[in-house]
N, C-alpha and C. Protein backbone atom coordinates (compact mmCIF):
# COMPACT_ATOMS: atom_id res chain seq x y z
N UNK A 1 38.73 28.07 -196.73
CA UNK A 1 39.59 28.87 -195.85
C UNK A 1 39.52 28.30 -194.45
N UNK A 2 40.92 27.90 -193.75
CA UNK A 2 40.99 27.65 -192.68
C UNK A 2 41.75 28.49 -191.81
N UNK A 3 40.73 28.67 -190.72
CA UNK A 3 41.22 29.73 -189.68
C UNK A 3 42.11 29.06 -188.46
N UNK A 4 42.91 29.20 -187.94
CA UNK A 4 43.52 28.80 -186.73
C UNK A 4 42.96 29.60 -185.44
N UNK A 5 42.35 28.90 -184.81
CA UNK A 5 42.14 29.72 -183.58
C UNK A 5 42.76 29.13 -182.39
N UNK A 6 42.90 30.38 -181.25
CA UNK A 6 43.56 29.96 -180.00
C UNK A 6 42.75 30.13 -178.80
N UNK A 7 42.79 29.67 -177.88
CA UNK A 7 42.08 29.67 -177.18
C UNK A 7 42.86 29.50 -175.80
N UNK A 8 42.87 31.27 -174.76
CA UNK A 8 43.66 30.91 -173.95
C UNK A 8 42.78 31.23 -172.54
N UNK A 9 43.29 30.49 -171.20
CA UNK A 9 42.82 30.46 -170.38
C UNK A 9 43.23 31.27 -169.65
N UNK A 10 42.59 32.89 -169.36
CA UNK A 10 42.96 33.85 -168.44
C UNK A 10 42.39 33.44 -167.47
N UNK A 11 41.62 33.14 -167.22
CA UNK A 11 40.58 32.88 -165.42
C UNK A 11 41.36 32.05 -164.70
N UNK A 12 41.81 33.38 -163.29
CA UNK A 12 42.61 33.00 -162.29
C UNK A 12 41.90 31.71 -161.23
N UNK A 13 42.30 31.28 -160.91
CA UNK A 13 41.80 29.90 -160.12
C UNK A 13 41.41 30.20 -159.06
N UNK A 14 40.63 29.71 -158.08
CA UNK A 14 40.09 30.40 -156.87
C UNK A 14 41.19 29.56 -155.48
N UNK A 15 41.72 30.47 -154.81
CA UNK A 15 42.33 30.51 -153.65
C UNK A 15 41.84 30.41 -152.48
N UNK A 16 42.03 29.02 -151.47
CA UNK A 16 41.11 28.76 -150.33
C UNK A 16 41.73 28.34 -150.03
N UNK A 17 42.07 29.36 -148.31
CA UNK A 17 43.07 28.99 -147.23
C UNK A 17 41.80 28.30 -146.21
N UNK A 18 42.89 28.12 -145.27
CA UNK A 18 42.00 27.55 -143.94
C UNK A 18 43.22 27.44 -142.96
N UNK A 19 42.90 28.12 -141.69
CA UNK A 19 43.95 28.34 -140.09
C UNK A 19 43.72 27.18 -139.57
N UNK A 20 44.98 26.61 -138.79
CA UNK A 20 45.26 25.39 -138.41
C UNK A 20 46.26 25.47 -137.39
N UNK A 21 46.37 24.63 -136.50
CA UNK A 21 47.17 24.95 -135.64
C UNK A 21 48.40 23.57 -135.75
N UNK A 22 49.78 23.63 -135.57
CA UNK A 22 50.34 22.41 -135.33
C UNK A 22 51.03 22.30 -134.15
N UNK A 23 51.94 21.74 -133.97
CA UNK A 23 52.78 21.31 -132.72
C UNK A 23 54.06 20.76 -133.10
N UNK A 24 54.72 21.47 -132.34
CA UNK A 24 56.26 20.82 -133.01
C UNK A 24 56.84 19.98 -132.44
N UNK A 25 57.78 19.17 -132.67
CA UNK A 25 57.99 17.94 -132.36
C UNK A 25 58.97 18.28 -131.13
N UNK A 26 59.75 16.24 -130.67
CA UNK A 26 60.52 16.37 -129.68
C UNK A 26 61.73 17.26 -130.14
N UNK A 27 62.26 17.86 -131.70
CA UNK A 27 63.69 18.24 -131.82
C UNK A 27 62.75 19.85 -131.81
N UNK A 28 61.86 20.14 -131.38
CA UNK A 28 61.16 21.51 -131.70
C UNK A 28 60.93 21.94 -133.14
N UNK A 29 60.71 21.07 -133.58
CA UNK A 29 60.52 21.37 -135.32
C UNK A 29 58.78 20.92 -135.72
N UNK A 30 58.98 21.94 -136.94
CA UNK A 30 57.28 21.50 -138.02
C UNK A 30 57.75 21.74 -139.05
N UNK A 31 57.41 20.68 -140.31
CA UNK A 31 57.58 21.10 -141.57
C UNK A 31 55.80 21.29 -142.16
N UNK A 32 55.66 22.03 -142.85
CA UNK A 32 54.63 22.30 -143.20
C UNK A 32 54.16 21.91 -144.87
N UNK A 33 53.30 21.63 -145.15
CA UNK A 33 52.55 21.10 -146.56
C UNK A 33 51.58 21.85 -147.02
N UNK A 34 51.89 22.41 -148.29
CA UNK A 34 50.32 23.05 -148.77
C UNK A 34 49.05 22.58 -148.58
N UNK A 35 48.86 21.15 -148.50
CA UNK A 35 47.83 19.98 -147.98
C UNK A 35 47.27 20.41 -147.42
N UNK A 36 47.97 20.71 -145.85
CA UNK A 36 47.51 21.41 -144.65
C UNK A 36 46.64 22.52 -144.53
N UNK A 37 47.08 23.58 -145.87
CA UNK A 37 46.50 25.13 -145.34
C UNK A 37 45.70 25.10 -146.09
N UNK A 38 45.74 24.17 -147.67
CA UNK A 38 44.78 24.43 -148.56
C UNK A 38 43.26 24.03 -148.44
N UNK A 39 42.15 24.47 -148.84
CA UNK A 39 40.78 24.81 -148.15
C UNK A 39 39.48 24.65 -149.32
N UNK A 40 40.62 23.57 -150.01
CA UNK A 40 39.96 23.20 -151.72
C UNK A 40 39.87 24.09 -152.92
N UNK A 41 40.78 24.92 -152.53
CA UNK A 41 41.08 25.88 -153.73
C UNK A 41 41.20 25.00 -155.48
N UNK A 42 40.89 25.96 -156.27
CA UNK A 42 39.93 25.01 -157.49
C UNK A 42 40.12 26.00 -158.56
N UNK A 43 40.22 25.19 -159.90
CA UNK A 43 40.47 26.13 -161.28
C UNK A 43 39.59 25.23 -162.22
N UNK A 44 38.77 26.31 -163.45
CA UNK A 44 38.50 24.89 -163.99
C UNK A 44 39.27 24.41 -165.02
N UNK A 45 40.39 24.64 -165.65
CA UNK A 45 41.23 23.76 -165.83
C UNK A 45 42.28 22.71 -165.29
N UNK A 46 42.07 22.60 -164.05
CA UNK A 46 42.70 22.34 -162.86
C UNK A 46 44.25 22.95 -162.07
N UNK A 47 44.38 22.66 -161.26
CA UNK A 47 45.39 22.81 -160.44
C UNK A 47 46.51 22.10 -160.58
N UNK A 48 47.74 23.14 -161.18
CA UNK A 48 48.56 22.64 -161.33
C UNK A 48 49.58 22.07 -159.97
N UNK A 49 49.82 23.46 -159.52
CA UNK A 49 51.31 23.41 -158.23
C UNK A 49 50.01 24.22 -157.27
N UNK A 50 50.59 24.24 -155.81
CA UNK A 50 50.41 24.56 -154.26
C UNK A 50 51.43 25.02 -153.95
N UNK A 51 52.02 25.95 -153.91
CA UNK A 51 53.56 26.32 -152.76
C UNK A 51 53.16 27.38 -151.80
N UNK A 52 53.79 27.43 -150.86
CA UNK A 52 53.96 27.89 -149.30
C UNK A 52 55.25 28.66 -149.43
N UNK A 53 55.07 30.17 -148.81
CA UNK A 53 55.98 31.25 -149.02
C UNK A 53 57.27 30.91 -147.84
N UNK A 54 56.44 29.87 -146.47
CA UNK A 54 56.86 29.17 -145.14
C UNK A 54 56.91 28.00 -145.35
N UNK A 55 57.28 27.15 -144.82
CA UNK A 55 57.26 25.89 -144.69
C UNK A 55 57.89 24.86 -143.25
N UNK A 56 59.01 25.42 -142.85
CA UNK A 56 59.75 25.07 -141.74
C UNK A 56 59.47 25.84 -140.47
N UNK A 57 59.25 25.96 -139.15
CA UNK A 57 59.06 26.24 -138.13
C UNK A 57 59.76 25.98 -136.68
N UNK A 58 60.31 26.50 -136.11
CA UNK A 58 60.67 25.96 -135.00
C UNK A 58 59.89 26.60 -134.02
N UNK A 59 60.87 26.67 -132.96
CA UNK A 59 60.39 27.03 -131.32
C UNK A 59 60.13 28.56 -131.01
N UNK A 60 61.45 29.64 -132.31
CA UNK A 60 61.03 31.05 -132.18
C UNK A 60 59.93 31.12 -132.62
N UNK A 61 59.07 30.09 -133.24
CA UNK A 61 58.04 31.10 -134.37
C UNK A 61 56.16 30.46 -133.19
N UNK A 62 56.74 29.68 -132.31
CA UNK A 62 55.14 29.85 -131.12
C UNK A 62 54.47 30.96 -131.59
N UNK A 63 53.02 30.65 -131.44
CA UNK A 63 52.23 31.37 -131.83
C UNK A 63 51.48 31.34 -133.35
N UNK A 64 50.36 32.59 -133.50
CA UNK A 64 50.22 32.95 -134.91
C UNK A 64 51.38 33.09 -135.78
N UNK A 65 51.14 32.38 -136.85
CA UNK A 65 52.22 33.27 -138.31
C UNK A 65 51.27 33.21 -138.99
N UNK A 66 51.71 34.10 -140.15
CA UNK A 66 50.80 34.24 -141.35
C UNK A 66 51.90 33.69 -142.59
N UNK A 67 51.17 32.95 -143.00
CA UNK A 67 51.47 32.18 -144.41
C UNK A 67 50.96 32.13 -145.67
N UNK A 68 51.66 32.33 -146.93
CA UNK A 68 51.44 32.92 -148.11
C UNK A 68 51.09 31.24 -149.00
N UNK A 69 49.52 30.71 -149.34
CA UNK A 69 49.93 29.85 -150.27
C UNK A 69 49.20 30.24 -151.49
N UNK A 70 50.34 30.32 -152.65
CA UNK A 70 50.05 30.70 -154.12
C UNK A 70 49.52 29.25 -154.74
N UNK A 71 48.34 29.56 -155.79
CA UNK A 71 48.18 28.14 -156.42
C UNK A 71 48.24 28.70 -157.84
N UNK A 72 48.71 27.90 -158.59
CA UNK A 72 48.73 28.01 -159.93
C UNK A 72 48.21 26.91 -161.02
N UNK A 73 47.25 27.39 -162.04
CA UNK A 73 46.79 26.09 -163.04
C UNK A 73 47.35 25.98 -163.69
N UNK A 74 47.33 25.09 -164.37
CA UNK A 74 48.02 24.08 -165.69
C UNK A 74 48.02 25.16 -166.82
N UNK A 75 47.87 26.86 -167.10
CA UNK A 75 47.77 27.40 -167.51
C UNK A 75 48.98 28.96 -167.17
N UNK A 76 49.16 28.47 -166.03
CA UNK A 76 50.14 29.72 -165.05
C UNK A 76 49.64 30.45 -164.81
N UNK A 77 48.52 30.87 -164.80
CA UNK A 77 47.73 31.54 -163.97
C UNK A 77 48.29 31.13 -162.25
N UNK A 78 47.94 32.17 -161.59
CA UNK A 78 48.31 32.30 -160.36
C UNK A 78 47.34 33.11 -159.02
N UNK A 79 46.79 32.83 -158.11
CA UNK A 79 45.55 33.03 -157.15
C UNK A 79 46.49 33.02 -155.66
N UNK A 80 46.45 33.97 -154.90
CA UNK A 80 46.97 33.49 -153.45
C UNK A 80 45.81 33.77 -152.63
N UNK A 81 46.41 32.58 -151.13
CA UNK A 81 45.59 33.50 -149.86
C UNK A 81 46.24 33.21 -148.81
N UNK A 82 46.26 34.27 -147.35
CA UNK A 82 47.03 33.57 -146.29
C UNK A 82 46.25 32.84 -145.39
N UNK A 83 46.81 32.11 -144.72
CA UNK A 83 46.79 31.06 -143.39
C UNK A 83 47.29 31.46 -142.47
N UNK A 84 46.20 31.66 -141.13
CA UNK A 84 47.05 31.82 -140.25
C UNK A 84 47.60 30.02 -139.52
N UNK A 85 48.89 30.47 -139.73
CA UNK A 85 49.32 28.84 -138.47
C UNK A 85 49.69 29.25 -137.62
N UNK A 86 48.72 28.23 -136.65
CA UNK A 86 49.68 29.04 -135.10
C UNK A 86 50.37 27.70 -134.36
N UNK A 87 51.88 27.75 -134.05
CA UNK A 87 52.40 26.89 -133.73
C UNK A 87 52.20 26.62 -132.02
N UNK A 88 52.22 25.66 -131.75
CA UNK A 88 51.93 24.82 -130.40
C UNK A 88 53.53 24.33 -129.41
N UNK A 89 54.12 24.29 -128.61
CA UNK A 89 54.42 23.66 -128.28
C UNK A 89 53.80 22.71 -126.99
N UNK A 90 53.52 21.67 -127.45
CA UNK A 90 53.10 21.05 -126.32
C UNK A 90 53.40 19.88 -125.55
N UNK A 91 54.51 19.35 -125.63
CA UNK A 91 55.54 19.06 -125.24
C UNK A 91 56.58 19.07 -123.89
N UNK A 92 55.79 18.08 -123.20
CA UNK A 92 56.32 18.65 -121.24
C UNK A 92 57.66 18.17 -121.39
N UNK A 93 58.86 18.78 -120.62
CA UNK A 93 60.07 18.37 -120.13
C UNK A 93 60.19 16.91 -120.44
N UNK A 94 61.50 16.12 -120.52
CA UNK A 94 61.53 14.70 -120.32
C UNK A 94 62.29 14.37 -119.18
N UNK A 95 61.45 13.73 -118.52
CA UNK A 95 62.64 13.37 -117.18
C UNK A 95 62.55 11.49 -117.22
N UNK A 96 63.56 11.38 -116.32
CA UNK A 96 63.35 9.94 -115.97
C UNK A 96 63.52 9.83 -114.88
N UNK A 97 62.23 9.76 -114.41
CA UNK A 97 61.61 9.02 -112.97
C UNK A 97 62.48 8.33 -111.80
N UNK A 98 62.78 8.39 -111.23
CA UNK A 98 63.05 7.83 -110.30
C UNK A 98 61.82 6.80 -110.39
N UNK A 99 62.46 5.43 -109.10
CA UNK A 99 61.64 4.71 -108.97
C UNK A 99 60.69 5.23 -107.86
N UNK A 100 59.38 4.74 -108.51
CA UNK A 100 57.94 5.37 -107.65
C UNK A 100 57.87 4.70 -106.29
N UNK A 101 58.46 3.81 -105.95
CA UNK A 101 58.52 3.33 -104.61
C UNK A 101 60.07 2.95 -104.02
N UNK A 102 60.47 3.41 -102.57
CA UNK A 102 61.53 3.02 -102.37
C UNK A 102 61.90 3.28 -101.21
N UNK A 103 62.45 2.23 -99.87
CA UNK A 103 62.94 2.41 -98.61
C UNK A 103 63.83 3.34 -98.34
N UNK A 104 63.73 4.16 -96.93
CA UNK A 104 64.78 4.54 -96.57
C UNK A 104 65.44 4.42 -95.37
N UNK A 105 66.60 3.81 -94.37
CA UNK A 105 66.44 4.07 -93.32
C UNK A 105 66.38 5.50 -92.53
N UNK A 106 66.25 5.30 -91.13
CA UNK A 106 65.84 6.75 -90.64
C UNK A 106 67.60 6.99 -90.46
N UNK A 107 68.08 7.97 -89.85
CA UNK A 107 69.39 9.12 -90.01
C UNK A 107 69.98 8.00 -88.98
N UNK A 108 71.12 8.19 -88.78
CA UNK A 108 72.23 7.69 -88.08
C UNK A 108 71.87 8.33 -87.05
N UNK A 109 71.79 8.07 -85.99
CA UNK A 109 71.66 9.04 -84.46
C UNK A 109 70.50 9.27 -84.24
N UNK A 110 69.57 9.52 -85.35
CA UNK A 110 68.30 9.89 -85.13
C UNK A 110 67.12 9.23 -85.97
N UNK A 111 66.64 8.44 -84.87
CA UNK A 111 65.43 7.46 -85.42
C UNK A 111 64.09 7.94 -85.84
N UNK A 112 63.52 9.72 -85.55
CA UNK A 112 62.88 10.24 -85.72
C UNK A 112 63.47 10.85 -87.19
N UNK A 113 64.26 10.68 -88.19
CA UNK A 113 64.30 11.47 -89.40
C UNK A 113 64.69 10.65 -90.33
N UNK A 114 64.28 11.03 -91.51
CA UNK A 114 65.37 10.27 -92.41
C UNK A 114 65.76 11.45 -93.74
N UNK A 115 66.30 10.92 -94.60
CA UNK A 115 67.26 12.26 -95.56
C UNK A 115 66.57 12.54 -96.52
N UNK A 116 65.79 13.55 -97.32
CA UNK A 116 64.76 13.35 -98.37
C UNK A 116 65.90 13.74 -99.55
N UNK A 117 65.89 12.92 -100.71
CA UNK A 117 66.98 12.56 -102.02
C UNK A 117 66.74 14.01 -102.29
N UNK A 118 67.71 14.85 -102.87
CA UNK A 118 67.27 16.08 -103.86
C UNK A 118 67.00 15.61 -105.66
N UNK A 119 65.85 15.69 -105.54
CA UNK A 119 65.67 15.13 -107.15
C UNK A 119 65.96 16.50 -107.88
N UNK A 120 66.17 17.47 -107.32
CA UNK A 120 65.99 18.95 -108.05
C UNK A 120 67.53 18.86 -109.23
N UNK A 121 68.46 18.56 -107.81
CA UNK A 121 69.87 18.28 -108.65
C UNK A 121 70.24 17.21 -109.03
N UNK A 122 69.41 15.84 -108.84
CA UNK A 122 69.52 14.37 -109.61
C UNK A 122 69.20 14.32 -111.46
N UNK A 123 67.91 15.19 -111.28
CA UNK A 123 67.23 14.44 -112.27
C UNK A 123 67.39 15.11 -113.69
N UNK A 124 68.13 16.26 -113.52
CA UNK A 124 68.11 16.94 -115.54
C UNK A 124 67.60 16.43 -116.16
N UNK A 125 65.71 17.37 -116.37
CA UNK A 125 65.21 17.57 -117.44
C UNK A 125 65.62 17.99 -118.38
N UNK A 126 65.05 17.43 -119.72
CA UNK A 126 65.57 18.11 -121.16
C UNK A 126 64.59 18.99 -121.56
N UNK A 127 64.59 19.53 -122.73
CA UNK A 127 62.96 19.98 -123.30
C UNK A 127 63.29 20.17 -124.68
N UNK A 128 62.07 20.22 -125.39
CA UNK A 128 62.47 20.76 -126.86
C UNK A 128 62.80 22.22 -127.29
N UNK A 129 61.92 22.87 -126.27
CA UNK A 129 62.08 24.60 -126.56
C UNK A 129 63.33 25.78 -125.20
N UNK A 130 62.83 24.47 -124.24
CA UNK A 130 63.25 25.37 -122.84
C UNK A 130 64.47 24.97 -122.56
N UNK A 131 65.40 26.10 -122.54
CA UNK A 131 66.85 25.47 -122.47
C UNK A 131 67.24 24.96 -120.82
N UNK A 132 67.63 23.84 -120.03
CA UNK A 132 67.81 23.27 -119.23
C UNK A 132 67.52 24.30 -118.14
N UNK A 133 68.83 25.28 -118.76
CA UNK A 133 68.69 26.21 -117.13
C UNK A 133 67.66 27.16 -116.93
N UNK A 134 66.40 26.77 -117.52
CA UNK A 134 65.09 27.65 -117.67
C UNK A 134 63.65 26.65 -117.92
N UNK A 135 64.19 25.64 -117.18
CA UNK A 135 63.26 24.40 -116.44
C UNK A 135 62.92 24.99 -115.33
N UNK A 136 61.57 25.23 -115.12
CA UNK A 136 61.24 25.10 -113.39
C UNK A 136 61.30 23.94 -112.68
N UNK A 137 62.46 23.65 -111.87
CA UNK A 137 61.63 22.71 -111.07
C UNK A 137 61.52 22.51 -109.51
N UNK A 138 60.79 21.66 -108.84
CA UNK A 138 60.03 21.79 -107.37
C UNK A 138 59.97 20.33 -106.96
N UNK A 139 60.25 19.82 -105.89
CA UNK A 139 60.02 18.74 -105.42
C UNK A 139 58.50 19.31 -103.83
N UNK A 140 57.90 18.11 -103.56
CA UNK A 140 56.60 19.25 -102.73
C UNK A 140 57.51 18.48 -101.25
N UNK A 141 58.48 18.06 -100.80
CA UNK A 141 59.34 18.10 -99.82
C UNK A 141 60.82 18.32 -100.15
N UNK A 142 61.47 19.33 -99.41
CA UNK A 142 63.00 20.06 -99.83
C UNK A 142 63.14 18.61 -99.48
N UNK A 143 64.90 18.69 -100.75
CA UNK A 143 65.46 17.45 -99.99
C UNK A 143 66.11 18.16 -98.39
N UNK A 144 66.54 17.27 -97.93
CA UNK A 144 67.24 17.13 -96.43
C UNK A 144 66.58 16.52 -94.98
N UNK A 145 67.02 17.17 -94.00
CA UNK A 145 66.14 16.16 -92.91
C UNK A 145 64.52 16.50 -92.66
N UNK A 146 64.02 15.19 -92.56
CA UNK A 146 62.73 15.07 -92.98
C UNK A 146 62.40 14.74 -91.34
N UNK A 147 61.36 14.77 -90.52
CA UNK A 147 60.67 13.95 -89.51
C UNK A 147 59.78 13.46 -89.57
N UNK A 148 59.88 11.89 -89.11
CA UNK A 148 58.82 10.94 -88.98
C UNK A 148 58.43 10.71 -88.05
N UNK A 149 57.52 9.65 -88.16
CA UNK A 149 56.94 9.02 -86.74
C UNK A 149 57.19 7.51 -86.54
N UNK A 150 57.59 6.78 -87.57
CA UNK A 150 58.26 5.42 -86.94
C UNK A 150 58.32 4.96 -88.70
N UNK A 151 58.75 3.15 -87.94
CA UNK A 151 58.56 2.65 -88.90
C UNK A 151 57.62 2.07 -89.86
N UNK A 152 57.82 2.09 -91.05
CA UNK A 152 56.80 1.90 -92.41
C UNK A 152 55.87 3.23 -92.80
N UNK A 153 56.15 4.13 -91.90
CA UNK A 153 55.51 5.40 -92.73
C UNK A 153 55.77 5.52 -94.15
N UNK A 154 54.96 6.23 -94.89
CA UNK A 154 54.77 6.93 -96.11
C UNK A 154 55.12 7.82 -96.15
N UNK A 155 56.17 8.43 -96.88
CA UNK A 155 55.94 9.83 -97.63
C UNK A 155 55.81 9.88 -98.75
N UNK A 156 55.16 10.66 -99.42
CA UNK A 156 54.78 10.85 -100.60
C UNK A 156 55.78 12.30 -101.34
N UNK A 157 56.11 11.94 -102.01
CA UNK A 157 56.93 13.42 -102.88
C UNK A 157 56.73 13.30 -104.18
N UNK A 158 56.34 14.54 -104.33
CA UNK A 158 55.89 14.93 -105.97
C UNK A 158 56.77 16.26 -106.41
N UNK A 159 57.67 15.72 -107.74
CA UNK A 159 58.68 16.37 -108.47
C UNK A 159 58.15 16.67 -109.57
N UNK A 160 58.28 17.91 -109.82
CA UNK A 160 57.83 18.72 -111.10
C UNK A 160 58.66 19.26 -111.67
N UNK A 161 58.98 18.96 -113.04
CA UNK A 161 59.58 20.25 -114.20
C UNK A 161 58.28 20.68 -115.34
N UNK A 162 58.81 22.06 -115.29
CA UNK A 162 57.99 22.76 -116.09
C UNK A 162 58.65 23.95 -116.91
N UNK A 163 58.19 23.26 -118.29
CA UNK A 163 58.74 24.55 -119.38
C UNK A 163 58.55 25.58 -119.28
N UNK A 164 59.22 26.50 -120.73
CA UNK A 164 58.65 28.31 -120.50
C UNK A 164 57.33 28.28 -121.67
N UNK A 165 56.89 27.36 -122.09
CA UNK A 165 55.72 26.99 -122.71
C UNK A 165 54.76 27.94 -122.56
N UNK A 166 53.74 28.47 -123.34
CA UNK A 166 52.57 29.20 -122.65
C UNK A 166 51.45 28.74 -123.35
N UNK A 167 50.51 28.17 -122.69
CA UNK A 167 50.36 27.81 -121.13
C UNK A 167 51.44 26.43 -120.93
N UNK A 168 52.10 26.65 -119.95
CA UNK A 168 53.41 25.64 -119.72
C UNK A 168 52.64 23.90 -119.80
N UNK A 169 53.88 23.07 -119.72
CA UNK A 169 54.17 21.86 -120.02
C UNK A 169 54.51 21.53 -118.96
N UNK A 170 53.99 20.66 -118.15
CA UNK A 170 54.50 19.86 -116.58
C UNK A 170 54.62 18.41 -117.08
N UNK A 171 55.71 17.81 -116.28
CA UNK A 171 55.99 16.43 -116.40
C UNK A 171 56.41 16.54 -114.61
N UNK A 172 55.16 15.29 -113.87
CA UNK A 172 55.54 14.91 -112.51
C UNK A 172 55.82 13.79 -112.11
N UNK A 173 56.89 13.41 -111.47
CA UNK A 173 57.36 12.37 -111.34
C UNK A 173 56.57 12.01 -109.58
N UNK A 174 55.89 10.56 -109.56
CA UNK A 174 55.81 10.47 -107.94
C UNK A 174 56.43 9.42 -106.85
N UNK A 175 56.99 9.92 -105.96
CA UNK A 175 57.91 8.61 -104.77
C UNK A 175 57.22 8.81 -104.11
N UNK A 176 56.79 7.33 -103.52
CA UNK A 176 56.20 6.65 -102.05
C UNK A 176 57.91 6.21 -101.58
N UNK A 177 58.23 7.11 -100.52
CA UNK A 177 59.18 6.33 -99.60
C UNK A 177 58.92 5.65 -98.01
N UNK A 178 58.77 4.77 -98.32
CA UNK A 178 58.34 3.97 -97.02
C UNK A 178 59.56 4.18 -95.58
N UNK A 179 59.41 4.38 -95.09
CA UNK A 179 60.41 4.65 -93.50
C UNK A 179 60.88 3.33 -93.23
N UNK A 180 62.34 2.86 -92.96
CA UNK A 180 62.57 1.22 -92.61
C UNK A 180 63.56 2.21 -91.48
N UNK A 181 62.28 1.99 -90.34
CA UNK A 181 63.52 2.25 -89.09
C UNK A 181 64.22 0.94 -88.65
N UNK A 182 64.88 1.27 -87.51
CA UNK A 182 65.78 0.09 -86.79
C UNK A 182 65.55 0.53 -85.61
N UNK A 183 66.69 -0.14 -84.64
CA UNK A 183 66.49 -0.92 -83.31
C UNK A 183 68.43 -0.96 -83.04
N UNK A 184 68.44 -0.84 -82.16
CA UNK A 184 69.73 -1.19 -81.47
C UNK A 184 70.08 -2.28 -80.17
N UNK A 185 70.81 -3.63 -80.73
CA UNK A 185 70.26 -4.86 -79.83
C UNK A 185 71.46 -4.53 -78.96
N UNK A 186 71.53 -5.21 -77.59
CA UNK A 186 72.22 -5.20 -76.44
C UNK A 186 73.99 -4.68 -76.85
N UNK A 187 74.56 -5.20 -77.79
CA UNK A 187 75.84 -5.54 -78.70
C UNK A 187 75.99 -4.05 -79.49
N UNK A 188 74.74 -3.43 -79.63
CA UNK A 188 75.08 -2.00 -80.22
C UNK A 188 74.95 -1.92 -81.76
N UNK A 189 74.66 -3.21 -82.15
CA UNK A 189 74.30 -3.21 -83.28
C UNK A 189 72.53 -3.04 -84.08
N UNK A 190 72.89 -2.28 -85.36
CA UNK A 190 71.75 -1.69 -86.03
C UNK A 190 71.00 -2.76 -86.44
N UNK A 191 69.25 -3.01 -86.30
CA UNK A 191 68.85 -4.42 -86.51
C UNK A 191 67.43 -3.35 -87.33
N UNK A 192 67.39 -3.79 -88.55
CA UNK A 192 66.33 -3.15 -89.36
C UNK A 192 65.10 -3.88 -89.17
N UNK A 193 63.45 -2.89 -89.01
CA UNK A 193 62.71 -3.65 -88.46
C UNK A 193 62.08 -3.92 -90.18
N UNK A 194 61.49 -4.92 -90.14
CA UNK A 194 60.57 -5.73 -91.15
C UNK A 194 59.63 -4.67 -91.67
């Protein structure tokens, strides 16, 4: 007499999350991988599938989320646990710099000033999360008339944009503008000094 026996595998597989933090890219995006959250979760017939209840992320979801990953063995058995992910943006504004060094002469009429550039309205920052018109930004001299003290002075100006990030994202751009005064020779003409 031969018996047929079966032999089935009820024992659910053990479920092991682990919290992680990511960062989303320059388009403000994360795609996410069971890889990531899983924490060596284990069956002993092994592990079949990993799936994630989440997977995609953008810029609304900053912060904690909680994420569902189910594992299942080669048996269908099925074990979950959550993850917290907490998304990052960290990611400062993109600007493009002006050049870090650059002459200016002093004002027409007035050899004591010269014009400071407005980088505020030159330079449109982008960002991944912060929409343009919710850029901070600051130059540490307003543009307009500036006073000096002669020629080849220094000024130094430092331009900042900053996201709505928390804790925010700064990108600073820095100009050395050197002062190129002049001179007015007998003839009335403007003669730039060296």
């Amino acid at each position: 007499y031969t018996a047929a026996v079966s032999i089935t595998d009820q024992t659910l597989p053990v479920a092991a999350c682990k919290n992680i933090n990511v960062a989303l890219d320059q388009n403000g995006n994360y795609t996410l991988t069971p890889a990531e959250v899983n924490n060596n979760s284990n069956d002993d017939c092994g592990i079949e599938m990993l799936e994630l209840d989440v997977t995609n992320f953008d810029c609304a979801d900053t912060g904690p989320n909680s994420v569902l990953l189910t594992v299942t063995d080669s048996s269908g058995n099925t074990a979950t646990c959550i993850s917290t992910v907490t998304v990052l943006d960290n990611l400062a504004p993109v600007v493009s710099c002006p050049s870090a060094t650059i002459s200016l002469p002093v004002d027409a009429g007035s050899p004591c000033t010269i014009t400071i550039p407005d980088y505020v309205a030159q330079l449109n920052p982008t960002d991944n999360c912060t929409g343009a018109g919710s850029i901070l930004e600051n130059q540490s001299i307003p543009a307009g008339s500036y006073a000096v003290s002669g020629n080849g002075q220094v000024v130094n100006i430092a331009y900042t944009a900053m996201d709505a990030a928390s804790p925010p994202n700064t990108k600073t751009c820095n100009v050395a503008i050197t002062v190129q005064a002049s001179i007015i020779d007998v003839r009335g003409n403007n003669i730039s000094i060296a």
